[in-house]
N, C-alpha and C. Protein backbone atom coordinates (compact mmCIF):
# COMPACT_ATOMS: atom_id res chain seq x y z
N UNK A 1 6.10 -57.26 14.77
CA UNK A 1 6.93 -56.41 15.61
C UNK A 1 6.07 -55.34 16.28
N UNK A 2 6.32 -54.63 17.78
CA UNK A 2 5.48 -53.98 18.48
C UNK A 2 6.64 -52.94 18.52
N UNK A 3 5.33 -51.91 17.04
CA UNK A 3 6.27 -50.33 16.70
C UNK A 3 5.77 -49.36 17.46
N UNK A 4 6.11 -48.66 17.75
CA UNK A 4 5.89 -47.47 17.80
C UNK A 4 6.39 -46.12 17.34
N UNK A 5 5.35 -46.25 16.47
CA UNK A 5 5.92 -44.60 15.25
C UNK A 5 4.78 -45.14 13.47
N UNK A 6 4.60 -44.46 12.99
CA UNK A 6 3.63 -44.34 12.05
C UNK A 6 4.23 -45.59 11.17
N UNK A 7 3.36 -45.92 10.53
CA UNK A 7 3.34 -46.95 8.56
C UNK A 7 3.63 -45.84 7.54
N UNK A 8 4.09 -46.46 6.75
CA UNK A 8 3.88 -45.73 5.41
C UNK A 8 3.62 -45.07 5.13
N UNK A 9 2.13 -45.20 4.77
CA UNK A 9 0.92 -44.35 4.70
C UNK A 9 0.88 -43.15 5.39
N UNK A 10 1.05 -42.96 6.75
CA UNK A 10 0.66 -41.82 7.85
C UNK A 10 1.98 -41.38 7.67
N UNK A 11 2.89 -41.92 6.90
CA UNK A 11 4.70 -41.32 7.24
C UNK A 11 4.28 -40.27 6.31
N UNK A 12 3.97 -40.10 5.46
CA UNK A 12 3.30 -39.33 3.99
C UNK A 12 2.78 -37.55 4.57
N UNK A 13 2.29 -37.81 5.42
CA UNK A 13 2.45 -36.48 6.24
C UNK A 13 3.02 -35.54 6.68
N UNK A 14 4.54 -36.36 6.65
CA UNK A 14 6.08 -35.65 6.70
C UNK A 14 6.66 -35.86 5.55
N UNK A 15 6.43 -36.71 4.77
CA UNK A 15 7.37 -37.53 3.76
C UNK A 15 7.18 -36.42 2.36
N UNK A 16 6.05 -36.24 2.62
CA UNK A 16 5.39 -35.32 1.53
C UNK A 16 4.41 -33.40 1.84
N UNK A 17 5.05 -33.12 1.77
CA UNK A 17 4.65 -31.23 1.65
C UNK A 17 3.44 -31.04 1.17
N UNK A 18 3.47 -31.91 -0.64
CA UNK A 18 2.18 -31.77 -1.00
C UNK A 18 1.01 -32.25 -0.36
N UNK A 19 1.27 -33.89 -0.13
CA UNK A 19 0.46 -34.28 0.81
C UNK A 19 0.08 -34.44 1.89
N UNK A 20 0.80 -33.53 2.94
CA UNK A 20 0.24 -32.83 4.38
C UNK A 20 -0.58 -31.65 3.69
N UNK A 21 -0.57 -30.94 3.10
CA UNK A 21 -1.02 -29.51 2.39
C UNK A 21 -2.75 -29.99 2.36
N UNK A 22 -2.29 -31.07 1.07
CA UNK A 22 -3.62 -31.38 0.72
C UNK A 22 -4.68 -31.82 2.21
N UNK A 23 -3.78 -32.79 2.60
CA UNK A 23 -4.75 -33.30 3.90
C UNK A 23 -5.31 -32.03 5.20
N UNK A 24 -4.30 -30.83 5.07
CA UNK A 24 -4.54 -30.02 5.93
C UNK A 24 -6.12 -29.02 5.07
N UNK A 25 -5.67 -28.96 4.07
CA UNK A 25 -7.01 -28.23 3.83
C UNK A 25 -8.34 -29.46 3.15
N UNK A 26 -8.45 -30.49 3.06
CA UNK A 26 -9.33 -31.66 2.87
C UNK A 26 -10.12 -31.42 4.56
N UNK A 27 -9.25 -31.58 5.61
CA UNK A 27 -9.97 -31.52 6.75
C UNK A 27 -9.78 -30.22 7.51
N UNK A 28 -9.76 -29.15 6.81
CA UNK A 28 -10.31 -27.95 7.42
C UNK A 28 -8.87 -27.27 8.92
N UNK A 29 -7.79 -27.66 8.35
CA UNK A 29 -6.82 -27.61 9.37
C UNK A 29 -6.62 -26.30 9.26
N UNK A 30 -6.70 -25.62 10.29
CA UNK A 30 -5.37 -24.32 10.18
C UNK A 30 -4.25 -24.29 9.51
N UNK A 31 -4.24 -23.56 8.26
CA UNK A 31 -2.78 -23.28 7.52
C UNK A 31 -2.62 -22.24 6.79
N UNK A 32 -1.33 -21.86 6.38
CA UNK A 32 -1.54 -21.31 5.31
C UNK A 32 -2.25 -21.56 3.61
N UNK A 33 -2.62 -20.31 3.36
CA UNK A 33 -3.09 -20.22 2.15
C UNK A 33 -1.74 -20.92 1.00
N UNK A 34 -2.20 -22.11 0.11
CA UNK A 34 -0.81 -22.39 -0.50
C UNK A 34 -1.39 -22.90 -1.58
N UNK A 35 -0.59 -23.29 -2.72
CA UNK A 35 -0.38 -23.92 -3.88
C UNK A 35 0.87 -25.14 -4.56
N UNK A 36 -0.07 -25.88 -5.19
CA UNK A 36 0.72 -26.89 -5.24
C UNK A 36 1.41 -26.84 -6.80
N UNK A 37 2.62 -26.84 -7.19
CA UNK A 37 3.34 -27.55 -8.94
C UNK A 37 3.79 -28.52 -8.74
N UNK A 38 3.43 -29.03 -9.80
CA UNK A 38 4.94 -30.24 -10.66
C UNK A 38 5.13 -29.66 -11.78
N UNK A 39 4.98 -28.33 -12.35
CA UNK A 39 5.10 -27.68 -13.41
C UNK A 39 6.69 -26.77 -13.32
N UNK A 40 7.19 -26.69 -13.63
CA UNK A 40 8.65 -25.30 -13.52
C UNK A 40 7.75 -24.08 -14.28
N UNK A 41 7.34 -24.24 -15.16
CA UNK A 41 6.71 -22.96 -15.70
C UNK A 41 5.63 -22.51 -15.26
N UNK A 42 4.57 -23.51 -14.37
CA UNK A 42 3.43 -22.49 -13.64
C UNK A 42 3.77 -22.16 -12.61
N UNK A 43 5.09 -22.74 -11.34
CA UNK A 43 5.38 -22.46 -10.72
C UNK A 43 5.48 -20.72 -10.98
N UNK A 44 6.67 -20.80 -11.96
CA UNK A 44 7.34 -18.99 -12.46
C UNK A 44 6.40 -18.54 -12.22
N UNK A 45 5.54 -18.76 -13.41
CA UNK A 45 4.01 -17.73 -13.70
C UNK A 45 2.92 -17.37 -12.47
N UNK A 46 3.47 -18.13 -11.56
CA UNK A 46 2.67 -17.96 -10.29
C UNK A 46 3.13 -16.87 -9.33
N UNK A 47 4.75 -17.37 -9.21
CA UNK A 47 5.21 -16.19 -8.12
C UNK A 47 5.44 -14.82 -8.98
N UNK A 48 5.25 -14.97 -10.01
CA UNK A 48 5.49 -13.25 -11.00
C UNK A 48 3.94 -12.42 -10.43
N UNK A 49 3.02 -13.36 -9.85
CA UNK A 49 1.83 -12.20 -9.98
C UNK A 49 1.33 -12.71 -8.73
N UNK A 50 2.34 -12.90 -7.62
CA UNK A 50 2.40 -13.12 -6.04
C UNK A 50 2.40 -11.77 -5.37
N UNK A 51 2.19 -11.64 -3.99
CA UNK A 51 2.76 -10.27 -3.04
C UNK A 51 4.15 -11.02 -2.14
N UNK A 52 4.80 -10.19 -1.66
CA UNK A 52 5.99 -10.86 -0.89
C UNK A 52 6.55 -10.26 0.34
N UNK A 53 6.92 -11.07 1.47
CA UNK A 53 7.35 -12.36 1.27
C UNK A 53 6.79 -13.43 0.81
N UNK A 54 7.27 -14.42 0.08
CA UNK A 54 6.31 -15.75 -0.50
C UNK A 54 6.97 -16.69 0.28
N UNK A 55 6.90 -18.03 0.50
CA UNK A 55 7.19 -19.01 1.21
C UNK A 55 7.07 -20.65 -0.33
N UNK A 56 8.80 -20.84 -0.54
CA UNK A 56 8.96 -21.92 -1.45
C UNK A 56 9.26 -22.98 -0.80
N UNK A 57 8.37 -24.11 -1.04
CA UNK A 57 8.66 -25.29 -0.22
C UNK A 57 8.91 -26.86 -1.15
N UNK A 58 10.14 -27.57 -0.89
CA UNK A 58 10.39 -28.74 -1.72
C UNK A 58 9.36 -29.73 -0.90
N UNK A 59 8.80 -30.58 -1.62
CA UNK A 59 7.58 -31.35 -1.06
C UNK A 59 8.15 -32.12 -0.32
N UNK A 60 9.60 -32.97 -0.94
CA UNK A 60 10.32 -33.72 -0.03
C UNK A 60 11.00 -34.00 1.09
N UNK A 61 11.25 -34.62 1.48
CA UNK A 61 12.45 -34.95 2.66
C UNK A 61 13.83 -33.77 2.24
N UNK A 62 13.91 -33.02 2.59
CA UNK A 62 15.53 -32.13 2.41
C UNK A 62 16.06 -31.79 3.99
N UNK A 63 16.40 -32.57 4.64
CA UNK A 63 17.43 -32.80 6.06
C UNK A 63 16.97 -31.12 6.35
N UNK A 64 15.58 -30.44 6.81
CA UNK A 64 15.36 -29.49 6.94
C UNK A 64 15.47 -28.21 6.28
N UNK A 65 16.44 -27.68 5.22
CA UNK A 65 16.86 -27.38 4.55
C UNK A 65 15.58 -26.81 3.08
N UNK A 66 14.92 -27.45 2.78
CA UNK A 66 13.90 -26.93 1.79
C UNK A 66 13.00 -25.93 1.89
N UNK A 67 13.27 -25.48 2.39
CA UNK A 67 12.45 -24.13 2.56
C UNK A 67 12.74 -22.88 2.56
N UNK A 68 12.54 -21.46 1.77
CA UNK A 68 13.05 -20.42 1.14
C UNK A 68 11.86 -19.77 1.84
N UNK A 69 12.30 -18.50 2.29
CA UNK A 69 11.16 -17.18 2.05
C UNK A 69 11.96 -16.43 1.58
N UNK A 70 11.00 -16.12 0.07
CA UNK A 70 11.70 -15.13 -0.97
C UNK A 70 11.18 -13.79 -0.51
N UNK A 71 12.11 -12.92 -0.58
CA UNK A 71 11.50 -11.40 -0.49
C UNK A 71 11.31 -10.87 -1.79
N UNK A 72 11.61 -11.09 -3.17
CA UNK A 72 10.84 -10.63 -4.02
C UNK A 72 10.76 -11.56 -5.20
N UNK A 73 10.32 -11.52 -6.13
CA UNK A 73 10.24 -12.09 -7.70
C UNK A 73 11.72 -12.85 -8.11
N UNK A 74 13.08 -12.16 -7.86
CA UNK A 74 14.36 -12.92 -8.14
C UNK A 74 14.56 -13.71 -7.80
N UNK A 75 14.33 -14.09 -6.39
CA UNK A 75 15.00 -14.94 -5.17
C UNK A 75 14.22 -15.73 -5.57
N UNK A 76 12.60 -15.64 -5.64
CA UNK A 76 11.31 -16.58 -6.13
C UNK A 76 11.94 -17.51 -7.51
N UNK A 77 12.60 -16.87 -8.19
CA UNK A 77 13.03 -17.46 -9.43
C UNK A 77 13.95 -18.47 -9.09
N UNK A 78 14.84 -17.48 -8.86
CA UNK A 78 16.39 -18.47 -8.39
C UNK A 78 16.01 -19.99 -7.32
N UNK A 79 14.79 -19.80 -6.41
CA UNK A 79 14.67 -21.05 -5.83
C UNK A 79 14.29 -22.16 -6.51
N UNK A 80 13.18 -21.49 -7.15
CA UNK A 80 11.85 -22.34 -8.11
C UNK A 80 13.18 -22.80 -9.07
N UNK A 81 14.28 -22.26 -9.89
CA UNK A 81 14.93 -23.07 -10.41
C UNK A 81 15.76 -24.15 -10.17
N UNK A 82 16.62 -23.29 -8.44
CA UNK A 82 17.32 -24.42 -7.96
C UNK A 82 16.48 -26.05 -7.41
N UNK A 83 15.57 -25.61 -6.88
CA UNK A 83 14.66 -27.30 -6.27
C UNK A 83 14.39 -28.17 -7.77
N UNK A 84 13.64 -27.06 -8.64
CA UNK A 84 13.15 -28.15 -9.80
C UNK A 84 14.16 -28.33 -10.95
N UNK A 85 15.05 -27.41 -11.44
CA UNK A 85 15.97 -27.63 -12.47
C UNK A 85 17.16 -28.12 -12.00
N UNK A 86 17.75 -27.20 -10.98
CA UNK A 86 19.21 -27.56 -10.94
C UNK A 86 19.45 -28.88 -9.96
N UNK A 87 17.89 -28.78 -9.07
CA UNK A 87 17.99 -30.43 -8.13
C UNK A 87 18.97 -30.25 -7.31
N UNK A 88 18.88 -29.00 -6.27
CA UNK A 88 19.86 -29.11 -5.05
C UNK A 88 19.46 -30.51 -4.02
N UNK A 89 18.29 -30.31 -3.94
CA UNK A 89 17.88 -31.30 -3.00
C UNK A 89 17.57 -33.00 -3.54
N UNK A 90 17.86 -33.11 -4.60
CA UNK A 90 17.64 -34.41 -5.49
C UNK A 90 16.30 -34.22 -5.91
N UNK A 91 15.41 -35.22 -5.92
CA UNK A 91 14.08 -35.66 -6.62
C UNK A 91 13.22 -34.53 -5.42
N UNK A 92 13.22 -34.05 -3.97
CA UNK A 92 12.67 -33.33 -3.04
C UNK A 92 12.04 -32.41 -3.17
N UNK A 93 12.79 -31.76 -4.88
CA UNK A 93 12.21 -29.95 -4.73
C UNK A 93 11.41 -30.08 -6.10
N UNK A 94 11.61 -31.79 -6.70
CA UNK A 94 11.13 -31.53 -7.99
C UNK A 94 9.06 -31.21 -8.21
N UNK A 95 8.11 -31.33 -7.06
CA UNK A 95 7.08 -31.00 -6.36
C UNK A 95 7.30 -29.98 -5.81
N UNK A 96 6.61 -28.34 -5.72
CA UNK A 96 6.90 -27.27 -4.69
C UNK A 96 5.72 -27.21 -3.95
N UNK A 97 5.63 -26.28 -3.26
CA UNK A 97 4.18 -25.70 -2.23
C UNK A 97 4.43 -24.91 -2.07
N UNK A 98 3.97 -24.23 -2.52
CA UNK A 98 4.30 -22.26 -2.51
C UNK A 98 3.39 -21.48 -1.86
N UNK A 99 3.25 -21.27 -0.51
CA UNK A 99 2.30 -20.64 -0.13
C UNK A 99 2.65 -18.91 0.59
N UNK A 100 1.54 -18.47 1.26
CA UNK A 100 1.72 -16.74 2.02
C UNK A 100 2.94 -17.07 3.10
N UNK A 101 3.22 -16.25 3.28
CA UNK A 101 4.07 -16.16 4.17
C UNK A 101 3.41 -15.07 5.47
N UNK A 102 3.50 -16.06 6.77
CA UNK A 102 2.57 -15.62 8.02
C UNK A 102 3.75 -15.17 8.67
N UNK A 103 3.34 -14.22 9.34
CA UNK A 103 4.44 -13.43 10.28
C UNK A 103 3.95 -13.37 11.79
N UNK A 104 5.08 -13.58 12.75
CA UNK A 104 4.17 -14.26 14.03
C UNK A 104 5.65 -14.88 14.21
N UNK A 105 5.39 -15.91 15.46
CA UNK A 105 6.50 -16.48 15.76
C UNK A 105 5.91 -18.32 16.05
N UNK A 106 7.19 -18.97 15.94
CA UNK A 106 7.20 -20.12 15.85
C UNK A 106 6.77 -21.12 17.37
N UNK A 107 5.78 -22.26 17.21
CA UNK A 107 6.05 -23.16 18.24
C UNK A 107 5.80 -24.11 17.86
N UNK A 108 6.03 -25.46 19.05
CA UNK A 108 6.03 -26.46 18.22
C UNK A 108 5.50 -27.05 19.54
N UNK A 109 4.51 -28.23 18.83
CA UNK A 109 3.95 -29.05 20.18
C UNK A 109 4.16 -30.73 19.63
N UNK A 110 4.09 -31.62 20.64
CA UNK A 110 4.05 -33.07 20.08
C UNK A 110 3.25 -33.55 21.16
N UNK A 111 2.14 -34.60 20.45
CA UNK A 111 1.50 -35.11 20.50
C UNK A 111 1.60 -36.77 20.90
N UNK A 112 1.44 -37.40 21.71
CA UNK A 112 1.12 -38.78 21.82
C UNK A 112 -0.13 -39.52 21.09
N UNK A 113 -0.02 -40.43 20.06
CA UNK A 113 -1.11 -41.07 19.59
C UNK A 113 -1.19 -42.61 20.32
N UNK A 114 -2.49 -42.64 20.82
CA UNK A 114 -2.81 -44.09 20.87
C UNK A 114 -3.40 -44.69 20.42
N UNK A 115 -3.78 -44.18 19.08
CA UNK A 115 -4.35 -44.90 17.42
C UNK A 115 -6.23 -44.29 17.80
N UNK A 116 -6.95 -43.71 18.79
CA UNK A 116 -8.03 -43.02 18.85
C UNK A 116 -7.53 -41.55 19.47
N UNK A 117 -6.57 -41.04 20.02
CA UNK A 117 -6.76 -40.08 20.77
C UNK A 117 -5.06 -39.51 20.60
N UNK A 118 -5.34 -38.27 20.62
CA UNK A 118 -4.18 -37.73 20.50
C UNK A 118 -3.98 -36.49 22.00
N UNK A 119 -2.94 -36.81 22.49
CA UNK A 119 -2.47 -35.92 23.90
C UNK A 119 -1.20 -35.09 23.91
N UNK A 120 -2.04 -34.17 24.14
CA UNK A 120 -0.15 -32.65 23.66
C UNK A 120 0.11 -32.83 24.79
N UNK A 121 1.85 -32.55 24.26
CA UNK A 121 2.61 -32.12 25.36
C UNK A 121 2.83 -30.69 25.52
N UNK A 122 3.14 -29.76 26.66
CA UNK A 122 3.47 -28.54 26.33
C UNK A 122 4.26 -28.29 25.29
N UNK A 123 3.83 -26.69 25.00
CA UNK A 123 4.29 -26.30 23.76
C UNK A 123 6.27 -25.71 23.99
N UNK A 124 6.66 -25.96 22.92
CA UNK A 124 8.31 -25.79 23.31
C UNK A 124 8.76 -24.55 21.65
N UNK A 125 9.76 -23.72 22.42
CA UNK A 125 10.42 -22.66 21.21
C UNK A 125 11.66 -23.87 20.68
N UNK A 126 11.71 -23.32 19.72
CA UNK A 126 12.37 -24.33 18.79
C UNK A 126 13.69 -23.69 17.73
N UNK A 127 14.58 -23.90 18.24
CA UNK A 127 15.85 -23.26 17.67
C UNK A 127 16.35 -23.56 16.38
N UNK A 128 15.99 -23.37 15.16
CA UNK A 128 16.34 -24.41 14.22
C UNK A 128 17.78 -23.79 13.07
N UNK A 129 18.19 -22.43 13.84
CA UNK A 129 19.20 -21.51 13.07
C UNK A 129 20.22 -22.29 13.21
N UNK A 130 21.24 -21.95 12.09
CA UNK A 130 22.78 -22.77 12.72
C UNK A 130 23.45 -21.83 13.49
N UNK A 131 23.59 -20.44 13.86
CA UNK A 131 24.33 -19.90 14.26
C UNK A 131 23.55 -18.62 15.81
N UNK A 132 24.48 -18.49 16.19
CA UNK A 132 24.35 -17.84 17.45
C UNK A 132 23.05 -16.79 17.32
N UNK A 133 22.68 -16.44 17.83
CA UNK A 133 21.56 -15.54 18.06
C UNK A 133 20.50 -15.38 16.93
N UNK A 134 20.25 -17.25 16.65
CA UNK A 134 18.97 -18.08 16.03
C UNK A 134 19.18 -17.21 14.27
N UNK A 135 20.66 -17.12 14.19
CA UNK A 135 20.91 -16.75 12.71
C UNK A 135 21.50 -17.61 12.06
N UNK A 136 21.63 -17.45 10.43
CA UNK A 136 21.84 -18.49 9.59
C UNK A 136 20.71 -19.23 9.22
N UNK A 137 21.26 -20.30 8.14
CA UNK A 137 20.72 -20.99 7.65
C UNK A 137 19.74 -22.08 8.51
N UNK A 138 18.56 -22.78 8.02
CA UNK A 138 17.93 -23.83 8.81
C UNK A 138 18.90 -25.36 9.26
N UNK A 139 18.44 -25.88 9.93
CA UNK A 139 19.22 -26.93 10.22
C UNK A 139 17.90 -28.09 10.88
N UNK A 140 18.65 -29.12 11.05
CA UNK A 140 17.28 -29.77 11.82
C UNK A 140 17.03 -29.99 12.95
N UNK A 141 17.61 -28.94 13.57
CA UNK A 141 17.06 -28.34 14.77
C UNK A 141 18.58 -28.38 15.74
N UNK A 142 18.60 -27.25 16.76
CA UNK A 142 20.23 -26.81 17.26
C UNK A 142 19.91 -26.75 19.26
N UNK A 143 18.02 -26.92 19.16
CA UNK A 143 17.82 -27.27 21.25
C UNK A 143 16.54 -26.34 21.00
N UNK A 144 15.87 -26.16 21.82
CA UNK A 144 14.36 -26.05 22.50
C UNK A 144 14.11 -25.64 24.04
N UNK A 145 13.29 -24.44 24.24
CA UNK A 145 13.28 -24.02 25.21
C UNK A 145 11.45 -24.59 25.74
N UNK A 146 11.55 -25.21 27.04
CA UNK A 146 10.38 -25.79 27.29
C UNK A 146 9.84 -25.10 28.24
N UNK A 147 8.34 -24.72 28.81
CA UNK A 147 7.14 -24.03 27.77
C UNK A 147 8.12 -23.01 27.19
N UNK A 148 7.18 -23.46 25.84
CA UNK A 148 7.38 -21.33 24.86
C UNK A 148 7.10 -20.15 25.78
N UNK A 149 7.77 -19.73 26.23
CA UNK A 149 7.15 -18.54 26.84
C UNK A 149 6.17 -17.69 26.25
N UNK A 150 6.42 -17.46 24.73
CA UNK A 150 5.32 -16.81 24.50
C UNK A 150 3.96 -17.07 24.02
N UNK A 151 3.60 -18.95 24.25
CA UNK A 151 2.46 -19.76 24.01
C UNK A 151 1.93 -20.31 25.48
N UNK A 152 0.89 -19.38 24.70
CA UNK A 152 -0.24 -19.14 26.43
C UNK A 152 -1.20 -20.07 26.14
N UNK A 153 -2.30 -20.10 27.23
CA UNK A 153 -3.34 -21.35 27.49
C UNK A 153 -3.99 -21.29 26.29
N UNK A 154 -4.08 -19.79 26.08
CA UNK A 154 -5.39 -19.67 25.01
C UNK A 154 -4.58 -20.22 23.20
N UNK A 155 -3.04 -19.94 23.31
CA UNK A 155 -3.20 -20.21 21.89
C UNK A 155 -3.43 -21.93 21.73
N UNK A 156 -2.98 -22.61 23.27
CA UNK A 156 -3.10 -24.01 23.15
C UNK A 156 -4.41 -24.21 23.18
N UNK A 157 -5.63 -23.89 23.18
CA UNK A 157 -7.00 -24.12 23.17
C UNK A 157 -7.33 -24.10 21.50
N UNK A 158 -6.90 -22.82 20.84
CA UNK A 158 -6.52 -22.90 19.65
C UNK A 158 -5.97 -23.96 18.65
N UNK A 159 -5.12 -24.26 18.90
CA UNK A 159 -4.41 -25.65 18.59
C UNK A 159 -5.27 -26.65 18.14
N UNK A 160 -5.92 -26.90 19.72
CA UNK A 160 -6.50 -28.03 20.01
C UNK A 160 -7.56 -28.61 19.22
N UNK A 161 -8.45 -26.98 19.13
CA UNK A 161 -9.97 -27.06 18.63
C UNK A 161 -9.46 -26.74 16.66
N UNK A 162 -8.02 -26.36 16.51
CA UNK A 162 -8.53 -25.62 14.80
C UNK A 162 -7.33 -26.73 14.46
N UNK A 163 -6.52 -27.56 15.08
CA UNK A 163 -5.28 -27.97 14.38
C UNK A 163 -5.39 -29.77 14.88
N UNK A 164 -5.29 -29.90 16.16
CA UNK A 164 -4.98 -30.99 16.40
C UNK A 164 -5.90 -32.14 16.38
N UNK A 165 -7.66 -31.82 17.02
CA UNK A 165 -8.44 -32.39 16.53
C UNK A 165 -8.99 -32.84 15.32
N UNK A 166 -8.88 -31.58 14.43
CA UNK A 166 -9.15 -32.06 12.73
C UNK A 166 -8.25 -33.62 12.28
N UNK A 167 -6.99 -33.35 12.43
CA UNK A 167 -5.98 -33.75 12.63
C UNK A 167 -6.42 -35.31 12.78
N UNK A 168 -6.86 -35.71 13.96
CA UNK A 168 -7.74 -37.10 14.52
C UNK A 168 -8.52 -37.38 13.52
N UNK A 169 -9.41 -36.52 13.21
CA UNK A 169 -10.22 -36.40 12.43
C UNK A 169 -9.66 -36.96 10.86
N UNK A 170 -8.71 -36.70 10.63
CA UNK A 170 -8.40 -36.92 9.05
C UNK A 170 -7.99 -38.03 9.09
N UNK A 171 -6.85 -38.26 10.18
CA UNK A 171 -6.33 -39.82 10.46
C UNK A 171 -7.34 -40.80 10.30
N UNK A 172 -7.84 -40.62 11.02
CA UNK A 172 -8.94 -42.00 10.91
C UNK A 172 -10.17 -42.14 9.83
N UNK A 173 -10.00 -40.84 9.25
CA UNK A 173 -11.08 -40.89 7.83
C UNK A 173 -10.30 -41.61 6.62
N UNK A 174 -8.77 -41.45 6.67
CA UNK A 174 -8.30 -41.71 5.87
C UNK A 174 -7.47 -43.38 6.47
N UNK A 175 -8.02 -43.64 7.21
CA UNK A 175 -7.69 -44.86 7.86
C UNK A 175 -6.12 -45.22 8.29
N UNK A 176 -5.25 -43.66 8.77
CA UNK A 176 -3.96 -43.91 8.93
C UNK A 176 -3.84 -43.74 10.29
N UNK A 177 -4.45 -44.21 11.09
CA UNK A 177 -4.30 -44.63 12.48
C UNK A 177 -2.76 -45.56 13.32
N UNK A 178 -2.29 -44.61 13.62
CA UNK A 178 -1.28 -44.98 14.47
C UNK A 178 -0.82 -44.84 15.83
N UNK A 179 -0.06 -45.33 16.28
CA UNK A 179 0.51 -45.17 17.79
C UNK A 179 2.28 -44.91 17.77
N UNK A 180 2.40 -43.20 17.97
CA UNK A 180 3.48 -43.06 17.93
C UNK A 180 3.35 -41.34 18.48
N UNK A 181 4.03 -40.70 18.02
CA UNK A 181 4.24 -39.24 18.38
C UNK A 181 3.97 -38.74 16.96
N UNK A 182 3.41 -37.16 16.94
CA UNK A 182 2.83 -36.68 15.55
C UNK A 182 3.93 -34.47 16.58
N UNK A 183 4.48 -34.82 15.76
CA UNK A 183 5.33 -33.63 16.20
C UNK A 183 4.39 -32.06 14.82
N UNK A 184 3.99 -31.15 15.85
CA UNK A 184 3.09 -30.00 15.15
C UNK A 184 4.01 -28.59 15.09
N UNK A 185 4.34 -28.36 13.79
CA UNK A 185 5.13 -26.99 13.30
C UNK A 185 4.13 -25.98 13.21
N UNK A 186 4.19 -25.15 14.38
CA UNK A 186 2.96 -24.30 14.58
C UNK A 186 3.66 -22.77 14.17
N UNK A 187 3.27 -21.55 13.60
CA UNK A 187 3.35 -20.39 13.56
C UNK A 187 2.06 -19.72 13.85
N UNK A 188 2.24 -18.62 15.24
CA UNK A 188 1.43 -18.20 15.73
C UNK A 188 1.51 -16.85 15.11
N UNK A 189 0.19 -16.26 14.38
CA UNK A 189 -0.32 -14.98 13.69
C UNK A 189 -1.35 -14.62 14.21
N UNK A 190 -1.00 -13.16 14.55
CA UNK A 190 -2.00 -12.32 15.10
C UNK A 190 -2.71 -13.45 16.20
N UNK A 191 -2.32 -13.84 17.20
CA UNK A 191 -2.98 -14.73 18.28
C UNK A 191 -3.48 -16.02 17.27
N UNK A 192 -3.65 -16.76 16.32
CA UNK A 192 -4.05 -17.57 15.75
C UNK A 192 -2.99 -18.27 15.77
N UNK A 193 -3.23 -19.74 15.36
CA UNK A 193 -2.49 -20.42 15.56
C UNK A 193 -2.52 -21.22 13.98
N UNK A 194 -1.20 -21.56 13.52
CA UNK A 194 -1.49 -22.04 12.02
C UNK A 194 -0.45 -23.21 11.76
N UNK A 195 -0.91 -24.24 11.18
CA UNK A 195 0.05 -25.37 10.99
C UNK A 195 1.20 -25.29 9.65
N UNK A 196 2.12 -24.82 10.15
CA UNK A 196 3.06 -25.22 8.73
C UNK A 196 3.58 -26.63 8.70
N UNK A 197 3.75 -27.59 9.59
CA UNK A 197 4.14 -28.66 8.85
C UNK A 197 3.93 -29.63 10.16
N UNK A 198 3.93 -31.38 9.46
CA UNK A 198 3.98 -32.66 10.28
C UNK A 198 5.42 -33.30 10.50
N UNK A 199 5.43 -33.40 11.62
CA UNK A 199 6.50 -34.78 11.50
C UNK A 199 6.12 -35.84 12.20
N UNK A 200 6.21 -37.18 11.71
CA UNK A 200 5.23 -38.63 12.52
C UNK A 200 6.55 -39.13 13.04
N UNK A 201 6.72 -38.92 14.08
CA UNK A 201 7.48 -40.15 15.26
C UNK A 201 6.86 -41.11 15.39
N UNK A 202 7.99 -42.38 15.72
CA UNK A 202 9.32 -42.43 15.68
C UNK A 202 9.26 -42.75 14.13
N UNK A 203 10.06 -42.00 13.80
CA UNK A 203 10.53 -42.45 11.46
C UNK A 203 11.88 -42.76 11.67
C-alpha cells in the first residue's frame, strides 16, 4: 500500500512522551530540562524537592488531555496520583515526564517528510483551550491562526538549525525514515525556541 504518514516505529515519537524525550535529548534537540518514572514513589520524591511551576506529563496517548502544570507540591501530588494510581487516562499516565516548566508562548510548525529531507511550513498559533478567550481545559485543538504573529524569521532559523534538523538527524540514525508530515509543539522562551512535543502525520 502507498502510505503516507509514519510506521510504527517513527509513530513512537507521538505514541510515547518518554520516548520523544529520550530521542530529543540522545540527538541534542531543543527541550526542556525533564525526567523520566515508572516509579509512583520516585516520581513523589522528585517533585517534593522541585521549584514551581513543574510540568506532569502521561507518556501516553490521552486525546490531548495529559498534561498538568502544577503550581506547587499538592497539585504535583494529586496528578502524580491521578495518571499512575487512580488511572484517569488508562495505562497513558502509568509512565510520567516531569519536566521545568518554560514560560514564553506557544507555536507550532509542520513539516513535510520525503524520507531524506524535511520542509516547514509556516509557523501557525494554536488554540488548544476549550473555552472562549483560549480558557479552560486542553482539548485537541479548537482552530489556528496562520503565520503566528508573534514567530518571526529569526525564531524560524532557530527551529531549523536547534530543532528540526537534529530531528533528520535522529530519524535516520535510528533508521525511522518516513514520508508523511512530522507536526512540531514549539514553546518560544526568551527568543529561543524549545520542543515540547511530536506528532507524526498522517496516524
Amino acid at each position: 500500500l502507498r502510505i503516507f504518514g509514519a510506521k510504527k516505529a517513527a509513530a513512537n515519537l507521538e505514541g510515547s512522551k518518554a520516548y520523544s524525550k529520550k530521542f530529543m535529548q540522545e540527538f541534542g534537540i531543543k527541550t526542556a530540562k525533564a525526567q523520566i518514572f515508572d516509579s509512583y514513589n520516585d516520581a513523589i520524591a522528585y517533585v517534593r524537592e522541585q521549584e514551581y511551576p513543574l510540568v506532569i506529563k502521561a507518556s501516553g496517548l490521552a486525546s490531548g488531555k495529559g498534561v498538568v502544570i502544577a503550581e506547587d507540591v499538592e497539585e504535583a501530588e494529586v496528578t502524580i496520583h491521578d495518571f499512575m494510581i487512580r488511572k484517569i487516562h488508562g495505562d497513558a499516565g502509568i509512565r510520567l515526564v516531569i519536566e521545568e516548566y518554560l514560560c514564553g508562548f506557544e507555536a507550532s510548525v509542520i513539516a513535510f517528510s520525503n524520507g531524506d529531507q524535511l520542509f516547514p511550513c509556516m509557523a501557525v498559533k494554536d488554540y488548544k483551550k476549550l473555552g472562549n478567550g483560549d480558557k479552560g481545559p486542553n482539548t485537541g485543538g479548537m482552530g489556528t491562526v496562520a503565520p503566528n504573529p508573534d514567530f518571526t524569521a529569526l525564531h524560524m532559523e532557530k527551529f531549523v538549525k536547534d530543532i528540526m534538523n537534529p530531528t533528520m538527524v535522529g530519524l535516520k540514525d535510528n533508521m525511522l525514515k518516513f514520508k508523511g508530515f512530522i507536526f512540531f509543539g514549539l514553546m518560544v522562551c526568551n527568543d529561543e525556541c524549545y520542543l515540547l512535543e511530536y506528532n507524526m502525520r498522517l496516524g
